[in-house]
N, C-alpha and C. Protein backbone atom coordinates (compact mmCIF):
# COMPACT_ATOMS: atom_id res chain seq x y z
N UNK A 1 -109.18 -69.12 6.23
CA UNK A 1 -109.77 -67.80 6.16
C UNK A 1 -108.71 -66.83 5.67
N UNK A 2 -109.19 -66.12 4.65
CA UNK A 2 -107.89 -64.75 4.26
C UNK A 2 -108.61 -63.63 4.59
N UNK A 3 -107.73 -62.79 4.68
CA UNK A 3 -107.92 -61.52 5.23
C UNK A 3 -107.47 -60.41 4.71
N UNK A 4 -108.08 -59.92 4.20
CA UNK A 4 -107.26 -58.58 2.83
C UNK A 4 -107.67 -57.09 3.29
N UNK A 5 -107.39 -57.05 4.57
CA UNK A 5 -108.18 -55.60 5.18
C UNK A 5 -107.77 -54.30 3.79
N UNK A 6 -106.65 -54.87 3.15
CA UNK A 6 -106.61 -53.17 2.48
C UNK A 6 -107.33 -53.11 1.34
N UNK A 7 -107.71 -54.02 1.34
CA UNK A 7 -108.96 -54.29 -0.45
C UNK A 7 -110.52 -54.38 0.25
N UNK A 8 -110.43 -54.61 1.12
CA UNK A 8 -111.90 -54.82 1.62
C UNK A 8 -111.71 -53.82 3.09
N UNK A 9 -112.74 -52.57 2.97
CA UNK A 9 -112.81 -51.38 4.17
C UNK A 9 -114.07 -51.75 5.12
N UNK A 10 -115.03 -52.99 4.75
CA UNK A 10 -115.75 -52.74 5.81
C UNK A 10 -115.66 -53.88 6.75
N UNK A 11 -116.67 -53.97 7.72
CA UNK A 11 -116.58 -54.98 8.84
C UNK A 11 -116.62 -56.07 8.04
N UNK A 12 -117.86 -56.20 7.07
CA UNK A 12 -118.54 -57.59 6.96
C UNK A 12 -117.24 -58.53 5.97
N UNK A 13 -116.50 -57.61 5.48
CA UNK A 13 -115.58 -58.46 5.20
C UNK A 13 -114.38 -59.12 6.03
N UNK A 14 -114.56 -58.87 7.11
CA UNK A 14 -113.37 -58.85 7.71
C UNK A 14 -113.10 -60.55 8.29
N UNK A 15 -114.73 -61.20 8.29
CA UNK A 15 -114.62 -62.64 8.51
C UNK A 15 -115.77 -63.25 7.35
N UNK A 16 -115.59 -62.85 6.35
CA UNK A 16 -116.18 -63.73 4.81
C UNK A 16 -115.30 -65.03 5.30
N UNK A 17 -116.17 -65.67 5.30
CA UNK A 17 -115.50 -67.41 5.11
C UNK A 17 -116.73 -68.18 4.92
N UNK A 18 -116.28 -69.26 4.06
CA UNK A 18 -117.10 -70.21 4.10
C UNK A 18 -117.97 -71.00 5.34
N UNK A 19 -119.22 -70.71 5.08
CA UNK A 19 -119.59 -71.16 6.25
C UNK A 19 -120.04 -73.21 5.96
N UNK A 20 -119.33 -73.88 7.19
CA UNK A 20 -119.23 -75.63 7.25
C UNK A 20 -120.24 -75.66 8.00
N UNK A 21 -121.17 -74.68 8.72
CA UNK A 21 -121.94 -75.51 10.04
C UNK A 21 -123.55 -75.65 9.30
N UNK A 22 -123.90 -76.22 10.00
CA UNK A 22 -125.67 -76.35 9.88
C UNK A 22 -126.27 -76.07 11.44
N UNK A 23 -127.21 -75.39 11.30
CA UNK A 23 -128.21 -75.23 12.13
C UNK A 23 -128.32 -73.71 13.09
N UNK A 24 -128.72 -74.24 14.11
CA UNK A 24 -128.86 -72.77 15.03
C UNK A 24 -127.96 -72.56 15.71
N UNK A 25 -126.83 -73.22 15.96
CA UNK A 25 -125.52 -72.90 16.93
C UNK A 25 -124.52 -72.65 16.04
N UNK A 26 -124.41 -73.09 14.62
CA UNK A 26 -123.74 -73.00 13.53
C UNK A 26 -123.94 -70.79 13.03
N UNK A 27 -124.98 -70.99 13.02
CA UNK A 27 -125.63 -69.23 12.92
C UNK A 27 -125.28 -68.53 13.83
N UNK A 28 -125.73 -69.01 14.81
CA UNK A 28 -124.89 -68.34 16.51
C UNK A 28 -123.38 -67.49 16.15
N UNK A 29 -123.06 -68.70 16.06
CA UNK A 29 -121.33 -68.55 16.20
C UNK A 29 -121.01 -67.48 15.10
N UNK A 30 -121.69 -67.66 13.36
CA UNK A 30 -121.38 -67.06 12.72
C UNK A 30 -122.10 -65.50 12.99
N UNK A 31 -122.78 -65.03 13.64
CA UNK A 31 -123.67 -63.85 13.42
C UNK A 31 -122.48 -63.49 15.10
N UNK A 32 -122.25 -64.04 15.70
CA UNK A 32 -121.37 -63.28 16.98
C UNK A 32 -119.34 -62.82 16.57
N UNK A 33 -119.07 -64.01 15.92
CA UNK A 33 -118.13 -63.61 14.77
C UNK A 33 -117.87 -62.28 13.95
N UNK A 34 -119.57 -62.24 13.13
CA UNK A 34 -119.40 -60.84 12.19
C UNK A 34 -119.82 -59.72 13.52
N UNK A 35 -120.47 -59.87 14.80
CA UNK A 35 -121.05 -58.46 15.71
C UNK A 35 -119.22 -58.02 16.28
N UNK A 36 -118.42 -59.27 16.19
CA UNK A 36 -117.08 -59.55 16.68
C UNK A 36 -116.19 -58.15 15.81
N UNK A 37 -116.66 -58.67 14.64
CA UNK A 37 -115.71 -57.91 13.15
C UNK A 37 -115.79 -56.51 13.16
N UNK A 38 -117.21 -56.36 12.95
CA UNK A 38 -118.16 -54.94 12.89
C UNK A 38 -117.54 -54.60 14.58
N UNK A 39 -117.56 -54.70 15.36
CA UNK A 39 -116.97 -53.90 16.46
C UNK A 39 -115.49 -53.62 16.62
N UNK A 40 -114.48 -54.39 16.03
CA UNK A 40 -113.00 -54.38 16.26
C UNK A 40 -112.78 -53.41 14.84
N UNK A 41 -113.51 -53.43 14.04
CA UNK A 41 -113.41 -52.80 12.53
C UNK A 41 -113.71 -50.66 12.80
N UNK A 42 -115.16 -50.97 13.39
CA UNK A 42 -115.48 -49.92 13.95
C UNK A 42 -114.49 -49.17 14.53
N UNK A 43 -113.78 -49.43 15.82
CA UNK A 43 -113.26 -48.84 16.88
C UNK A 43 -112.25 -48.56 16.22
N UNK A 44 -111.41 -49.52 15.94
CA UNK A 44 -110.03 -49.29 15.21
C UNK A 44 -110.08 -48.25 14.13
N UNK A 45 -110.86 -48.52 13.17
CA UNK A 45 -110.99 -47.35 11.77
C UNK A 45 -111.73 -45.92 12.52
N UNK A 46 -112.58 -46.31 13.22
CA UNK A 46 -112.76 -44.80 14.57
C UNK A 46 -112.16 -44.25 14.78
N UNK A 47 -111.35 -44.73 15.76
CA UNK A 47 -109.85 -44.25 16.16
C UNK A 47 -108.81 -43.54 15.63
N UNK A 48 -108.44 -44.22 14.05
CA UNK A 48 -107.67 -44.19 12.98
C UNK A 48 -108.12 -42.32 12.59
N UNK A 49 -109.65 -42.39 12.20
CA UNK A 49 -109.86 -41.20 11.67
C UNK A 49 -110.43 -40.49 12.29
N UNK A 50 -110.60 -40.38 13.34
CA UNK A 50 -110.69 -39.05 14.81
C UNK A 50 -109.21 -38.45 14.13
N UNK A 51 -108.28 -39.50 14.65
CA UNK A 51 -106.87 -38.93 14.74
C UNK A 51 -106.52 -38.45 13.22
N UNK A 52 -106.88 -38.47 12.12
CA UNK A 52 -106.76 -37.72 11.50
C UNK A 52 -107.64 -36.24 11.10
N UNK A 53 -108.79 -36.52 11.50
CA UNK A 53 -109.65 -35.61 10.87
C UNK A 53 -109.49 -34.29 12.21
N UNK A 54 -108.66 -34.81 13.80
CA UNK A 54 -108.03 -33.83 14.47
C UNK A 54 -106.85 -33.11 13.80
N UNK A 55 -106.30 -34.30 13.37
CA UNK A 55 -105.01 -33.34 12.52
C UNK A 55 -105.26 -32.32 11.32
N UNK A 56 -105.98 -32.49 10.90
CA UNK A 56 -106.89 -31.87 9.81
C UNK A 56 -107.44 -30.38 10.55
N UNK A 57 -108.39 -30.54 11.70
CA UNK A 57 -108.91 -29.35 11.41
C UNK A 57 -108.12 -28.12 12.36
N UNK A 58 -107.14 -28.82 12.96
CA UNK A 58 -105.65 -28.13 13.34
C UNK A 58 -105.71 -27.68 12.38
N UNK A 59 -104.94 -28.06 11.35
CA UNK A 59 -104.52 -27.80 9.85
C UNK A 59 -105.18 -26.34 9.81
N UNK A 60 -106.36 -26.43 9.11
CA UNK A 60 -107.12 -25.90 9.28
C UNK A 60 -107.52 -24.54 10.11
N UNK A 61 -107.57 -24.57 11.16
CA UNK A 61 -107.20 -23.51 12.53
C UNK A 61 -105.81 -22.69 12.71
N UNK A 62 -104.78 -23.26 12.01
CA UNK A 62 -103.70 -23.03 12.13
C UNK A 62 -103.27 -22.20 10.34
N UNK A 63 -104.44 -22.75 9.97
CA UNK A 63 -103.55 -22.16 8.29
C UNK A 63 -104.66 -21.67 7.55
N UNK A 64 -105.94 -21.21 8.40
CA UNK A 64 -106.67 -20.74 7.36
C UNK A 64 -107.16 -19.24 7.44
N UNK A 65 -105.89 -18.33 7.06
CA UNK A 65 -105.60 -17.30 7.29
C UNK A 65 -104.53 -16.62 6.04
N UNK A 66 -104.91 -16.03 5.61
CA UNK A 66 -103.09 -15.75 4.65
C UNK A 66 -102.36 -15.35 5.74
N UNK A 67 -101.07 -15.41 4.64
CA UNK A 67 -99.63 -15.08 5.03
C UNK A 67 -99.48 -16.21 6.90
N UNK A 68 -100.05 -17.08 6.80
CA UNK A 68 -99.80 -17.75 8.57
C UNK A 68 -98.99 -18.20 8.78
N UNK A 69 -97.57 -18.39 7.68
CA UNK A 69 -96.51 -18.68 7.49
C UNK A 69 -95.47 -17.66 7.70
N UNK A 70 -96.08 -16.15 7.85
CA UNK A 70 -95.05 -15.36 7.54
C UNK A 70 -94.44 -14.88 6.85
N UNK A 71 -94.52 -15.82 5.67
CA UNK A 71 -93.73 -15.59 4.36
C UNK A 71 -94.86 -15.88 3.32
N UNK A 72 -95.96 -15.03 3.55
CA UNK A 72 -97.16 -14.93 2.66
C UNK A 72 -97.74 -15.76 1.80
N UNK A 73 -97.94 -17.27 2.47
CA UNK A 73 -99.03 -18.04 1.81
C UNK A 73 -100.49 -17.80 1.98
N UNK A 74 -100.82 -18.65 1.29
CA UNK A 74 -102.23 -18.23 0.95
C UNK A 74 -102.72 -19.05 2.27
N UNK A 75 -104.55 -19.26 2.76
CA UNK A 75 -104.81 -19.64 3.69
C UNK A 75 -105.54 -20.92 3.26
N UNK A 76 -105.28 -22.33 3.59
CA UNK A 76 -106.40 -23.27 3.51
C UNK A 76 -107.78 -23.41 3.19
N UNK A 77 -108.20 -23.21 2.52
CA UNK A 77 -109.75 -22.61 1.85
C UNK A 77 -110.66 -23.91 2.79
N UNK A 78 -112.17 -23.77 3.40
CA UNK A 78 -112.77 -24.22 3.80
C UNK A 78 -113.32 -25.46 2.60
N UNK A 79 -113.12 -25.29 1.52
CA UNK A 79 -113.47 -26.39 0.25
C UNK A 79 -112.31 -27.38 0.24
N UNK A 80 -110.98 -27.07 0.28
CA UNK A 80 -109.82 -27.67 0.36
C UNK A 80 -110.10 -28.63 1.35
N UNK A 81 -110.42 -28.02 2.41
CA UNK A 81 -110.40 -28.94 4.09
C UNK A 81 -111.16 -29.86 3.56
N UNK A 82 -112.68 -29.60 3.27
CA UNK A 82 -113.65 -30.92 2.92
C UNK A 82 -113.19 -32.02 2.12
N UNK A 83 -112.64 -31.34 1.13
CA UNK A 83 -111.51 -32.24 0.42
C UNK A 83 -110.84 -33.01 0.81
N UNK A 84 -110.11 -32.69 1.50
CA UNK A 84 -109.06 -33.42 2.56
C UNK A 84 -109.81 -34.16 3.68
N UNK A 85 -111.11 -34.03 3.82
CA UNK A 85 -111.86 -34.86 4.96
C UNK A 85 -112.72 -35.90 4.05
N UNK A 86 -113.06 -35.74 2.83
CA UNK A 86 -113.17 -36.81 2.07
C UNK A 86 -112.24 -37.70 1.59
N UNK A 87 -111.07 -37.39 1.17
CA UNK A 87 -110.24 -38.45 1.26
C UNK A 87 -109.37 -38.84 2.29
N UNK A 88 -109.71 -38.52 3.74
CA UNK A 88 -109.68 -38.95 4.88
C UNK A 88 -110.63 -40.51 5.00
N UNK A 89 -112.09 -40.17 4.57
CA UNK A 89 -112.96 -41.04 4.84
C UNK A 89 -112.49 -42.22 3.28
N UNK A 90 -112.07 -42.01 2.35
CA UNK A 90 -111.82 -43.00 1.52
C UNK A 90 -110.45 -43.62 1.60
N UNK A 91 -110.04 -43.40 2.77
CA UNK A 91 -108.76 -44.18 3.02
C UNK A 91 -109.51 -45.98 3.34
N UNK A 92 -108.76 -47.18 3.01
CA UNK A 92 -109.61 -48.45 3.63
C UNK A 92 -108.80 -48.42 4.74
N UNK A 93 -109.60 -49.36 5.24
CA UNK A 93 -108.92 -49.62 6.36
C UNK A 93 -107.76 -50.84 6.47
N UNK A 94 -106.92 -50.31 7.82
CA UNK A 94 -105.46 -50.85 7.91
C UNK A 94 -104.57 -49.79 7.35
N UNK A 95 -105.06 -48.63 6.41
CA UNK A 95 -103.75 -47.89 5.88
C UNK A 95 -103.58 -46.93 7.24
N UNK A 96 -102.48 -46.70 7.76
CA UNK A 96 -102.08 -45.83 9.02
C UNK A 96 -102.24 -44.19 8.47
N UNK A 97 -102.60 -43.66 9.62
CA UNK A 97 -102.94 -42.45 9.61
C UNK A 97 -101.83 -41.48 9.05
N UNK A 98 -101.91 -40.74 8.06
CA UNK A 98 -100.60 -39.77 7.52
C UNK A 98 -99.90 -38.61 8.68
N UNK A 99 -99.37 -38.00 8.25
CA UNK A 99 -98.77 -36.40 8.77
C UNK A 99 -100.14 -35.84 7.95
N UNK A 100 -100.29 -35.26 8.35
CA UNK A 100 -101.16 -33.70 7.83
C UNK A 100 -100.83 -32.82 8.10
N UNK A 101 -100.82 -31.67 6.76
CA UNK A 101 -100.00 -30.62 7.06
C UNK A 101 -100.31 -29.36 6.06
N UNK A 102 -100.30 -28.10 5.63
CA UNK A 102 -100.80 -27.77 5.01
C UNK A 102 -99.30 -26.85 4.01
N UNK A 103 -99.26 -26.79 2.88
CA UNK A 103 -98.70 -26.14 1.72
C UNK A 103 -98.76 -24.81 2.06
N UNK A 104 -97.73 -23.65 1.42
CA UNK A 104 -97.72 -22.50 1.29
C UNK A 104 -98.81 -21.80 0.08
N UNK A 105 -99.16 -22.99 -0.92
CA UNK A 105 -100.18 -22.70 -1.85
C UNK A 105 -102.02 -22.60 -1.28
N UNK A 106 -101.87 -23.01 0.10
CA UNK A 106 -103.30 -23.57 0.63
C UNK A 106 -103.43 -25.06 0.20
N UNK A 107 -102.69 -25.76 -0.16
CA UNK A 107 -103.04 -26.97 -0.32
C UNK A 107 -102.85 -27.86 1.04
N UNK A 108 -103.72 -28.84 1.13
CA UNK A 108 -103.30 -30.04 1.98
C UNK A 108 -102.33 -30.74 2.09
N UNK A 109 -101.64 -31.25 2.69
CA UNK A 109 -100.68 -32.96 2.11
C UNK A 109 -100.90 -34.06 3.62
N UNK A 110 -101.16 -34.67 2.41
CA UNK A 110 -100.87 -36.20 3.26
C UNK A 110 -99.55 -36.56 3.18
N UNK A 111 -98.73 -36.96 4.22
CA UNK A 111 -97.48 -37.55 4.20
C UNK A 111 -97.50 -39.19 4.87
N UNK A 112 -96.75 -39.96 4.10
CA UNK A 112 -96.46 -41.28 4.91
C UNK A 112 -94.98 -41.71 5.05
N UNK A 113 -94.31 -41.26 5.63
CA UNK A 113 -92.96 -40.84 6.32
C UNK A 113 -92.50 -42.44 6.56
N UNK A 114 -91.30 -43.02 6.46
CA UNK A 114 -90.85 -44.68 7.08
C UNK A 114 -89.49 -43.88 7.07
N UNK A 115 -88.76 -43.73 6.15
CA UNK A 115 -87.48 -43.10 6.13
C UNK A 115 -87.07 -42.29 5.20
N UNK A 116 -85.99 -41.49 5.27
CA UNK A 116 -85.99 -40.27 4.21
C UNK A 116 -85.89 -41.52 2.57
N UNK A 117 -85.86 -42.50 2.21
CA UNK A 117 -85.56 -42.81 1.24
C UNK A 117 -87.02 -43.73 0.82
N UNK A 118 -87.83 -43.66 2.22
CA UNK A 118 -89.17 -44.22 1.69
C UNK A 118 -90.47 -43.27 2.28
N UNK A 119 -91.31 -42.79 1.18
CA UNK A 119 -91.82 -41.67 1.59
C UNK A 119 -92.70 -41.42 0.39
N UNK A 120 -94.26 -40.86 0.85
CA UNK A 120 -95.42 -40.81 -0.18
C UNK A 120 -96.36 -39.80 0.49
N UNK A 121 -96.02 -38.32 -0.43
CA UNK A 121 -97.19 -37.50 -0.29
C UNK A 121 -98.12 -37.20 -1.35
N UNK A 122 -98.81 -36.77 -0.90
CA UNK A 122 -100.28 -36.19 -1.71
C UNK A 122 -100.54 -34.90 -1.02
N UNK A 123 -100.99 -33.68 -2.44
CA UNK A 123 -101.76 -32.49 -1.86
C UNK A 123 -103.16 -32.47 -2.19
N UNK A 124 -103.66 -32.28 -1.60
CA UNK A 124 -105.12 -32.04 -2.09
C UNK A 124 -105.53 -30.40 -2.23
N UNK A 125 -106.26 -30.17 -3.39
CA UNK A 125 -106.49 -28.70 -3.54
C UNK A 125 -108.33 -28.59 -3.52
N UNK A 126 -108.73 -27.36 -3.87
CA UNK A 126 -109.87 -26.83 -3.78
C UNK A 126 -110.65 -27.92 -4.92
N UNK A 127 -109.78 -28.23 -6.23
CA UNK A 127 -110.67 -28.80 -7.40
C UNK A 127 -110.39 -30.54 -7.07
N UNK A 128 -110.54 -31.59 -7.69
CA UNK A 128 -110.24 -32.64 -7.33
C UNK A 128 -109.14 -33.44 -7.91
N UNK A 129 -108.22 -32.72 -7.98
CA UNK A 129 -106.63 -33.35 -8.08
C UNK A 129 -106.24 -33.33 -6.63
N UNK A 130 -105.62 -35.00 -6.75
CA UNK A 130 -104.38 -35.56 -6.01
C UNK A 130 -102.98 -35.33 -7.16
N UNK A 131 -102.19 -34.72 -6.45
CA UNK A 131 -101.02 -34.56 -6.80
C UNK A 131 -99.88 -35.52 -5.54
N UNK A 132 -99.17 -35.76 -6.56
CA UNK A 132 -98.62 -36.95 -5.90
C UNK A 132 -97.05 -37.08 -5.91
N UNK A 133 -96.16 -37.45 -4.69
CA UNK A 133 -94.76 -37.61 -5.36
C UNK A 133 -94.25 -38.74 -4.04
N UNK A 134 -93.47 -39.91 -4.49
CA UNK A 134 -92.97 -40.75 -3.67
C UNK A 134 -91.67 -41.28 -4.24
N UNK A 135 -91.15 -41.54 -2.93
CA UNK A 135 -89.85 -42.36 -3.19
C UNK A 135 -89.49 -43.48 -2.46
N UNK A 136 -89.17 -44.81 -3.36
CA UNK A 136 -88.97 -46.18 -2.68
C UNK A 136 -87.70 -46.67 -2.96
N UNK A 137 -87.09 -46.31 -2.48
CA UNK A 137 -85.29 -46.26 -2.41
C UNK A 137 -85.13 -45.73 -3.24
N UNK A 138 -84.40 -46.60 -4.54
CA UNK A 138 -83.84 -45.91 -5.50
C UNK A 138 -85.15 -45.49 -6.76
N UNK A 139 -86.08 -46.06 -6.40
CA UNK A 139 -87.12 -45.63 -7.65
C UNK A 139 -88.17 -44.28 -6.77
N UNK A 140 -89.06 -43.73 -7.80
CA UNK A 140 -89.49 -42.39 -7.49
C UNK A 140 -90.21 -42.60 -8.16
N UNK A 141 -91.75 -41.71 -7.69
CA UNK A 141 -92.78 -41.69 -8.69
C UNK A 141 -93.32 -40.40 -8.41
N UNK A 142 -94.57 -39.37 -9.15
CA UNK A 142 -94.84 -38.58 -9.49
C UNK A 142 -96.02 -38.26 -10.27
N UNK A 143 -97.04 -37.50 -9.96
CA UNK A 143 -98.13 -37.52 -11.07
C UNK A 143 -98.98 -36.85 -10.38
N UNK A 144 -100.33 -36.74 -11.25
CA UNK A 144 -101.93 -36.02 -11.06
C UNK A 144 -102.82 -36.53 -11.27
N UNK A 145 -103.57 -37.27 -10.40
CA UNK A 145 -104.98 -38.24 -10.42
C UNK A 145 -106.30 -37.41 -9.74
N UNK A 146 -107.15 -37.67 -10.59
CA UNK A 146 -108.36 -37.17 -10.22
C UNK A 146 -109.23 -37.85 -9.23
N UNK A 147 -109.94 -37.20 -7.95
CA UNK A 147 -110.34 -37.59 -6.66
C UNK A 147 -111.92 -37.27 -6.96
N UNK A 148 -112.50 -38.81 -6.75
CA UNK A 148 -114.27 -38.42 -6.69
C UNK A 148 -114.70 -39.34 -5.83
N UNK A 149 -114.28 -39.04 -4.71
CA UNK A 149 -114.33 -39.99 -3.48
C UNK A 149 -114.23 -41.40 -3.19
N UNK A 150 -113.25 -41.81 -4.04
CA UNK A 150 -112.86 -42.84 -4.22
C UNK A 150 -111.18 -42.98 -4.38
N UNK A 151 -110.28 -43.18 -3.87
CA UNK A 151 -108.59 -42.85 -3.98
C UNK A 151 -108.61 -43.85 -5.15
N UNK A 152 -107.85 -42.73 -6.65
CA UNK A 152 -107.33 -43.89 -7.57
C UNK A 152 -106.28 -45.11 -7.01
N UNK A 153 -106.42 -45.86 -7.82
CA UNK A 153 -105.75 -47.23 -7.41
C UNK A 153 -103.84 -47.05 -7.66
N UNK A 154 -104.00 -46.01 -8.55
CA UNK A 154 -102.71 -45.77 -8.70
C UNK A 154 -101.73 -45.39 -7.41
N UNK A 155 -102.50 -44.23 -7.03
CA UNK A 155 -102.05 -43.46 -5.41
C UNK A 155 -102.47 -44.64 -4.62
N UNK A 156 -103.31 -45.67 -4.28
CA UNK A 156 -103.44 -46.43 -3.68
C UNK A 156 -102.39 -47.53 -3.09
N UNK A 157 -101.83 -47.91 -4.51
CA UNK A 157 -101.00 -48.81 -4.77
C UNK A 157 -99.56 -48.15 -4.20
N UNK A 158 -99.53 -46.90 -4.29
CA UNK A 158 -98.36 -45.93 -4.21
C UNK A 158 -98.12 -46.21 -2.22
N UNK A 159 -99.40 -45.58 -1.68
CA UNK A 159 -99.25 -45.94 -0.30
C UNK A 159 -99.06 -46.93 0.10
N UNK A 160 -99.59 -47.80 -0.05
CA UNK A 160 -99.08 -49.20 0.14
C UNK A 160 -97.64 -49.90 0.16
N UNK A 161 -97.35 -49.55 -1.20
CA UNK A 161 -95.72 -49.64 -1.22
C UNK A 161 -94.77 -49.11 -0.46
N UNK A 162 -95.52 -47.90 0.03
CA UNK A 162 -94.65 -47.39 1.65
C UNK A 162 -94.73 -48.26 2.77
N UNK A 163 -95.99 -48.09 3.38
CA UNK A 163 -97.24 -48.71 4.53
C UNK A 163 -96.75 -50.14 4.96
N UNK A 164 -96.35 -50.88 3.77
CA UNK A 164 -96.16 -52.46 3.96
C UNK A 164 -94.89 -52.47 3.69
């Protein structure tokens, strides 16, 4: 059996295997297996994004105001947030929950923090750019991918290379 939780986000993949049995105890096993998947898949990715979509509307509560910095940024726009709560929900599952935090521009960021020399954020704004900048020791990356509720594979690939 393989298991690719970060390519495959829902339950029913989580025990795809060939099925060897015949009959009604053969079905049994396999239909208590996937109620098995679908519940450990559930709770866990539950869990995962409570705890972000709390960090979020902190965010949110805390920055959607000008100047809430003091030093006169703009305030988190209520379109931004949704933004940021949609690509909350298009994270797959197994990727760990970011920092959330909000920009002096009103933008979002996702952060995935391991050490100052390995490290991958994203801002999210009002329109649907991911803006992006990471560093994996000595290499660095950088760019602007467009978000339609689906995380390009590029930024995908980017977290990952932290994450794992």
């Amino acid at each position: 059996m393989s298991l690719n939780v970060l390519s495959h986000p829902t339950a029913s993949s989580l025990f795809a295997t060939a099925s060897y049995g015949v009959g009604g105890e053969a079905q049994k096993v396999e239909d208590l297996l996937w109620q098995l998947a679908h519940h450990l898949a559930s709770s866990s990715l539950g869990r995962m994004q409570q705890e972000a979509f709390r960090q979020l509307y902190e965010v949110l509560e805390e920055c959607g105001r000008l100047n809430w910095d003091g030093y006169g940024a703009q305030p988190v726009s209520f379109e931004t947030y949704e933004k940021a709560k949609r690509m909350i929900t298009a994270l797959p599952f197994g990727i760990p929950v970011p920092q959330i935090s909000a920009e002096p521009d009103g933008e979002i960021t996702f952060e995935w923090y391991v050490t100052p020399s390995r490290i991958f954020s994203i801002s999210v704004g009002p329109n649907n750019e991911l803006s992006y900048a990471g560093l994996f020791g000595a290499s660095r990356t950088y760019g602007t991918e467009i978000f339609y509720d689906e995380i390009p594979q590029t930024v995908l690939s980017h977290i990952k290379r932290v994450v794992l």
